[in-house]
C-alpha atoms as a PDB file:
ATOM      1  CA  UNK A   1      56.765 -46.623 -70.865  1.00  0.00           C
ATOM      2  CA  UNK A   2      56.546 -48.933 -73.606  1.00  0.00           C
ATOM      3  CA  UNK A   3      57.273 -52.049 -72.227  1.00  0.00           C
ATOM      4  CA  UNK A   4      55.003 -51.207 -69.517  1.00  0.00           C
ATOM      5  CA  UNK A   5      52.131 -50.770 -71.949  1.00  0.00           C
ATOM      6  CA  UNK A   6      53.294 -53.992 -73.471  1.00  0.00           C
ATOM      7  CA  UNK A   7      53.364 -56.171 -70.685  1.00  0.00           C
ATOM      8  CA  UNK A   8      50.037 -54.669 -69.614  1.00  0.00           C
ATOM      9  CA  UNK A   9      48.595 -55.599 -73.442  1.00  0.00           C
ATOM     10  CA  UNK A  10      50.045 -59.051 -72.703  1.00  0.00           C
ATOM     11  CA  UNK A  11      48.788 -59.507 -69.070  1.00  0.00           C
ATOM     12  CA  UNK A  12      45.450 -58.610 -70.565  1.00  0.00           C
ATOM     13  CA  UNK A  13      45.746 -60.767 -73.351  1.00  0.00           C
ATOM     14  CA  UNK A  14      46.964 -64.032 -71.193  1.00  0.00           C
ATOM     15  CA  UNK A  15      43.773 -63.225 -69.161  1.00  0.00           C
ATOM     16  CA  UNK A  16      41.294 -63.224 -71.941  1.00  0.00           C
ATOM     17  CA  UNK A  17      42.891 -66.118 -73.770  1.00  0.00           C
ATOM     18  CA  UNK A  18      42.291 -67.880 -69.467  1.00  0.00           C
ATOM     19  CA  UNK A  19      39.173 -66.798 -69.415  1.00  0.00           C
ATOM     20  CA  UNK A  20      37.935 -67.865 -72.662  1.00  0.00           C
ATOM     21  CA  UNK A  21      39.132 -71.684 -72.042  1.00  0.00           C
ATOM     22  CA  UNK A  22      37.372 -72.055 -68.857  1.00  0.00           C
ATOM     23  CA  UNK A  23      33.542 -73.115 -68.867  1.00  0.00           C
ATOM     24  CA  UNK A  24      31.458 -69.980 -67.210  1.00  0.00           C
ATOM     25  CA  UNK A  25      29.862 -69.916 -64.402  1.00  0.00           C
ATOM     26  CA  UNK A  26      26.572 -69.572 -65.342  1.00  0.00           C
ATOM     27  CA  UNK A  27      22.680 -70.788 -64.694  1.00  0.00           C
ATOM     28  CA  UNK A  28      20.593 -71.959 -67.737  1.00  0.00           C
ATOM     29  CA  UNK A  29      16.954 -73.746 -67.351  1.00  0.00           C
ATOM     30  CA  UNK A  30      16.559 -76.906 -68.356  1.00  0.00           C
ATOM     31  CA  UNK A  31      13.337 -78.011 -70.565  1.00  0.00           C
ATOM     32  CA  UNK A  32      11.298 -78.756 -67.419  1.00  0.00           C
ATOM     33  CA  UNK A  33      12.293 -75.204 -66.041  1.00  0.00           C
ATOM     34  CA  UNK A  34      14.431 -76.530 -63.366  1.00  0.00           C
ATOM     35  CA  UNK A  35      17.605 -74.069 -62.998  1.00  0.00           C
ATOM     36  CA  UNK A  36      21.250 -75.855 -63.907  1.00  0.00           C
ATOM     37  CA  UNK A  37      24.325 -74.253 -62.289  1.00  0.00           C
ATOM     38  CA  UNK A  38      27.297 -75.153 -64.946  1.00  0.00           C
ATOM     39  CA  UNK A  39      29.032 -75.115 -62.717  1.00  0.00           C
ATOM     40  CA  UNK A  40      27.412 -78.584 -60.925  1.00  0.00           C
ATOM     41  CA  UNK A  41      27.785 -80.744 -64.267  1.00  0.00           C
ATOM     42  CA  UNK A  42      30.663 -83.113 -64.243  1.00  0.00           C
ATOM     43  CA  UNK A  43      33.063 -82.627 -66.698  1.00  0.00           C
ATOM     44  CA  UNK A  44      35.629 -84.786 -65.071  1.00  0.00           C
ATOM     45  CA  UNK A  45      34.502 -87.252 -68.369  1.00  0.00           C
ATOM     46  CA  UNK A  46      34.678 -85.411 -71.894  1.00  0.00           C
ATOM     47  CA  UNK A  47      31.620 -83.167 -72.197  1.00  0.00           C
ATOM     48  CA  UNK A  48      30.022 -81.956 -75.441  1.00  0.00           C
ATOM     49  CA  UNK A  49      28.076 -78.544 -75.045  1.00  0.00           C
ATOM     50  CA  UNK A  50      25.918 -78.544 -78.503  1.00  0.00           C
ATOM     51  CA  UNK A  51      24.488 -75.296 -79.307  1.00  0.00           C
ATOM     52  CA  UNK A  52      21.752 -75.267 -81.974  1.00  0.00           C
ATOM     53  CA  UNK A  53      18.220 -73.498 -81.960  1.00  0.00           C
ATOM     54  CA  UNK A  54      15.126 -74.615 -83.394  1.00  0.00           C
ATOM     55  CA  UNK A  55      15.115 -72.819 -86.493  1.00  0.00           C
ATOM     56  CA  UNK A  56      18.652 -73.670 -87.473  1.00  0.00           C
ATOM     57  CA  UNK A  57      18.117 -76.786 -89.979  1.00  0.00           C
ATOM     58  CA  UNK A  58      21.899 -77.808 -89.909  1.00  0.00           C
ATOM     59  CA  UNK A  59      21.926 -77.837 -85.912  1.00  0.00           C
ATOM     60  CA  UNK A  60      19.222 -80.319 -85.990  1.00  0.00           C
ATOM     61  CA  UNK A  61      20.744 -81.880 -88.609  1.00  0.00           C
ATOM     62  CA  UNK A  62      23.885 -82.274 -86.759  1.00  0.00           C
ATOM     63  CA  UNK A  63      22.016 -83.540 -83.529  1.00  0.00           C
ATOM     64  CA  UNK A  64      20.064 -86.037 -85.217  1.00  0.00           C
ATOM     65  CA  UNK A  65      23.587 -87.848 -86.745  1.00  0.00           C
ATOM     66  CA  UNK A  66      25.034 -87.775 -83.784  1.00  0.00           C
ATOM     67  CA  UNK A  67      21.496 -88.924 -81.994  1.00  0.00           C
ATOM     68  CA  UNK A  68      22.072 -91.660 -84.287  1.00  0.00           C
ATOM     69  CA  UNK A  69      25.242 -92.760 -83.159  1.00  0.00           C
ATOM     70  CA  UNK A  70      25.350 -91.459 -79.213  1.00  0.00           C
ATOM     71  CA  UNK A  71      24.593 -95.109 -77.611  1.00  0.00           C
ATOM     72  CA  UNK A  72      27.516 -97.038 -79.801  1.00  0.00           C
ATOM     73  CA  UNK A  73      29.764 -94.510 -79.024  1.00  0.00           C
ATOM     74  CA  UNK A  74      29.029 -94.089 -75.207  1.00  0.00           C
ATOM     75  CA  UNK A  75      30.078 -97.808 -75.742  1.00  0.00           C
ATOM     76  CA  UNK A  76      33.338 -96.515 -76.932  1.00  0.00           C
ATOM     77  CA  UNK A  77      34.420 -93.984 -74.871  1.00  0.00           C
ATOM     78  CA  UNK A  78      32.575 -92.118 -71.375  1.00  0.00           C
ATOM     79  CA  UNK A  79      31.212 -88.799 -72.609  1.00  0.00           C
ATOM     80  CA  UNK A  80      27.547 -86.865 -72.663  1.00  0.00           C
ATOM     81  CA  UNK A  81      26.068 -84.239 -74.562  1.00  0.00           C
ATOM     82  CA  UNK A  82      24.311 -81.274 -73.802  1.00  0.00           C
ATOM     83  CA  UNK A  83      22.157 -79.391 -76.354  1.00  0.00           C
ATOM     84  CA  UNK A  84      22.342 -75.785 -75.490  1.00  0.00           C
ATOM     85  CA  UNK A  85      19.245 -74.356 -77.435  1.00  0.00           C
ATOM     86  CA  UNK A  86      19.583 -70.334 -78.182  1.00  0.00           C
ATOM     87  CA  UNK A  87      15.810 -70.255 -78.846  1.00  0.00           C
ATOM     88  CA  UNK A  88      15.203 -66.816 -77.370  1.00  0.00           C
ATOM     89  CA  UNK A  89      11.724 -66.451 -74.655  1.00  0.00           C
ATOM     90  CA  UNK A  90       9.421 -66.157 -78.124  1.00  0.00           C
ATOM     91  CA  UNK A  91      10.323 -69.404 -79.277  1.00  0.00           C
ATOM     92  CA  UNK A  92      11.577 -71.175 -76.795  1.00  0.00           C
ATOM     93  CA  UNK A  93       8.371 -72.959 -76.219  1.00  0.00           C
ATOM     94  CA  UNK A  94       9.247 -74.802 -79.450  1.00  0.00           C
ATOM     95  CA  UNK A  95      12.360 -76.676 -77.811  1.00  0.00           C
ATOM     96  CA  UNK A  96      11.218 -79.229 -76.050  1.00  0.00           C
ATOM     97  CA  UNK A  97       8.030 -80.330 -78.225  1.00  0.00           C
ATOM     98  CA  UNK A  98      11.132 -80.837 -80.837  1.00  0.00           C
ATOM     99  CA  UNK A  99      13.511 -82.942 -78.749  1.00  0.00           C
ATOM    100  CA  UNK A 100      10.623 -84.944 -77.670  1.00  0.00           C
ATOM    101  CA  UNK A 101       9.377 -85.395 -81.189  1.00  0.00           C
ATOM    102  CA  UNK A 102      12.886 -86.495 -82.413  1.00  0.00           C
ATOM    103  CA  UNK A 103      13.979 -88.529 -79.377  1.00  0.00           C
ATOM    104  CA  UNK A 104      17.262 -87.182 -78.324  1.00  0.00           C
ATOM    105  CA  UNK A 105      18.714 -88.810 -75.370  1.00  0.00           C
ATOM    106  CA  UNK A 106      20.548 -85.883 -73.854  1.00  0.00           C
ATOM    107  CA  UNK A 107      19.905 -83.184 -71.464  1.00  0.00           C
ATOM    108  CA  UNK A 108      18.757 -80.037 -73.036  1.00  0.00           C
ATOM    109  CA  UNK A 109      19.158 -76.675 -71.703  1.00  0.00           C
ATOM    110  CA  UNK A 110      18.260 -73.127 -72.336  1.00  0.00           C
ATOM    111  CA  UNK A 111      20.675 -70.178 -72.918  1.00  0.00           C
ATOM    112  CA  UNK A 112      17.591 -67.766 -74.078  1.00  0.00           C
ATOM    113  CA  UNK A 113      19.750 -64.879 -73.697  1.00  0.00           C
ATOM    114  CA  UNK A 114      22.786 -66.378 -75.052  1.00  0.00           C
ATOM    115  CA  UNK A 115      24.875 -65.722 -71.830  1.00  0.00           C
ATOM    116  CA  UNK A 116      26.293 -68.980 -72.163  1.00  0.00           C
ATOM    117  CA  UNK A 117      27.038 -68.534 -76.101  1.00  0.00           C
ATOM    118  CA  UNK A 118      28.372 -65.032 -75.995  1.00  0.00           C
ATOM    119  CA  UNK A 119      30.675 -66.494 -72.703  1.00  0.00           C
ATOM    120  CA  UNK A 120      32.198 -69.034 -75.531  1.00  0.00           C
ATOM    121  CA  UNK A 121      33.096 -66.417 -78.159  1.00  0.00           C
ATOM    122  CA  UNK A 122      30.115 -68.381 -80.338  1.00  0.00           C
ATOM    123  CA  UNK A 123      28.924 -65.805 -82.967  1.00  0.00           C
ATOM    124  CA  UNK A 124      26.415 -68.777 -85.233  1.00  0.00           C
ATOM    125  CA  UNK A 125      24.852 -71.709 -84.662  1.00  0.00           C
ATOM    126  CA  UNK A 126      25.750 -74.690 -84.719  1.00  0.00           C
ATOM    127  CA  UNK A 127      28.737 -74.441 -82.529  1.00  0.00           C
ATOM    128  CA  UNK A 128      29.930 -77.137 -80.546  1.00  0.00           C
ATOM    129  CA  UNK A 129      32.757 -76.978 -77.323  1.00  0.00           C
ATOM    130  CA  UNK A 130      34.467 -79.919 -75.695  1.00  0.00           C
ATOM    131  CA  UNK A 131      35.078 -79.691 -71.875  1.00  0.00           C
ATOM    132  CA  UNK A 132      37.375 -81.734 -69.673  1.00  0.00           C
ATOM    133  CA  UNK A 133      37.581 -80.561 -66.352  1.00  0.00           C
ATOM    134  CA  UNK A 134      36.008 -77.535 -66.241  1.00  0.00           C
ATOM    135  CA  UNK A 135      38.549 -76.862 -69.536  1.00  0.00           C
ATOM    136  CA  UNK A 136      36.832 -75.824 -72.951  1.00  0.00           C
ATOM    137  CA  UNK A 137      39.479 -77.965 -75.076  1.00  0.00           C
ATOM    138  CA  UNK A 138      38.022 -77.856 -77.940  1.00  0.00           C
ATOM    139  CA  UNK A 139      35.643 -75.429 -80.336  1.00  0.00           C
ATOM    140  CA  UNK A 140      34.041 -76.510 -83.936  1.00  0.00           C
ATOM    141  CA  UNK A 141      31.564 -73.926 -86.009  1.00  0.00           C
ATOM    142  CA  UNK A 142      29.044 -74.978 -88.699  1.00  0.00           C
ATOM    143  CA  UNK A 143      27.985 -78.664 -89.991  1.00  0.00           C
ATOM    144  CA  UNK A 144      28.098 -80.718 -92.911  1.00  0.00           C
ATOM    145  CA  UNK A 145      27.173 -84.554 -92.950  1.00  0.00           C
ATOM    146  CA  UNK A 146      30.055 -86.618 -91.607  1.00  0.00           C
ATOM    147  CA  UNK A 147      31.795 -83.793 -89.050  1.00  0.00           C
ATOM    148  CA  UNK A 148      30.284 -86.220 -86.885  1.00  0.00           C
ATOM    149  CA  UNK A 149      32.936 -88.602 -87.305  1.00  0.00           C
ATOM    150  CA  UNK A 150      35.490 -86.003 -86.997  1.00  0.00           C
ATOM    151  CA  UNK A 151      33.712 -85.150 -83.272  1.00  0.00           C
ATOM    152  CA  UNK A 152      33.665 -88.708 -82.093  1.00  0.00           C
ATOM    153  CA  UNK A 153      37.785 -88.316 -82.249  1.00  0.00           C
ATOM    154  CA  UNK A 154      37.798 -85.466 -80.717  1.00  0.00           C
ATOM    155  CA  UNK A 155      36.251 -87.017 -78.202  1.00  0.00           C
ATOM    156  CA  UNK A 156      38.108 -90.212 -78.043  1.00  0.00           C
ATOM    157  CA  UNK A 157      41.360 -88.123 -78.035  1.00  0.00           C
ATOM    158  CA  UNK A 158      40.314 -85.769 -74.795  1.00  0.00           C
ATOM    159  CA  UNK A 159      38.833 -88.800 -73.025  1.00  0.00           C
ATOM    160  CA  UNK A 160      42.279 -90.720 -73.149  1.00  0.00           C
END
């Protein structure tokens, strides 16, 4: 009996850890209000899921530096980013007034009831995944000036 219940903890455990490194399947609006299936983005190239929300100062801190930087290192390697904003329905009307003030160049999309961010084990904003082929590869929490750098690796060493 207990090696049953063991290998059932561990087939449930394998299955969670599977489940948890796969991007959901899931619908989010984009700023325009046109529906995105996840599950139509490309991720064959390396593909940065950014989640931030308006009133988070380090997400938009973290956006901007890499904002800064997105067109020399598209130069470098093939990659986009997606900023995921958590903004619930109350201030979600803030989002795209925001990007447009600050002149991000990626898509933007809209998890207002944090389906996509709960489906990622994200507890705080910012949080940040890397996807390659449908595969979350990589996870990062939190921001302080320079973890940019440390994400263009990343990036560089999933694109290879």
């Amino acid at each position: 009996m207990k090696s049953f219940l063991l290998t059932l903890v561990l087939f449930f455990t394998l299955l969670q850890i599977n489940a948890q490194s796969t991007l959901p399947q899931l619908s989010l609006k984009d700023t325009q209000g046109k529906s995105i299936d996840l599950s139509e983005i490309d991720t064959s190239t390396v593909t940065v899921f950014s989640f931030w929300a308006t009133w988070c100062v380090p997400c938009i801190n973290e956006l901007d530096a890499i904002n800064d930087e997105y067109i020399d290192w598209q130069d470098e390697t093939d990659f986009k980013i997606i900023a995921v904003s958590i903004d619930d329905t109350r201030t979600s009307s803030r989002v795209a007034p925001l990007v447009n003030g600050k002149g991000w160049e990626y898509q933007v999309l809209l998890d207002t009831n944090q389906d996509f961010m709960r489906a990622v084990n994200a507890t705080t904003v910012p949080f940040l995944i890397i996807v390659k082929n449908n595969k979350i590869v990589y996870s990062h929490s939190g921001y302080t000036p320079g973890s940019e750098i440390e994400l263009l690796e990343k990036i560089k060493e999933f694109a290879n």
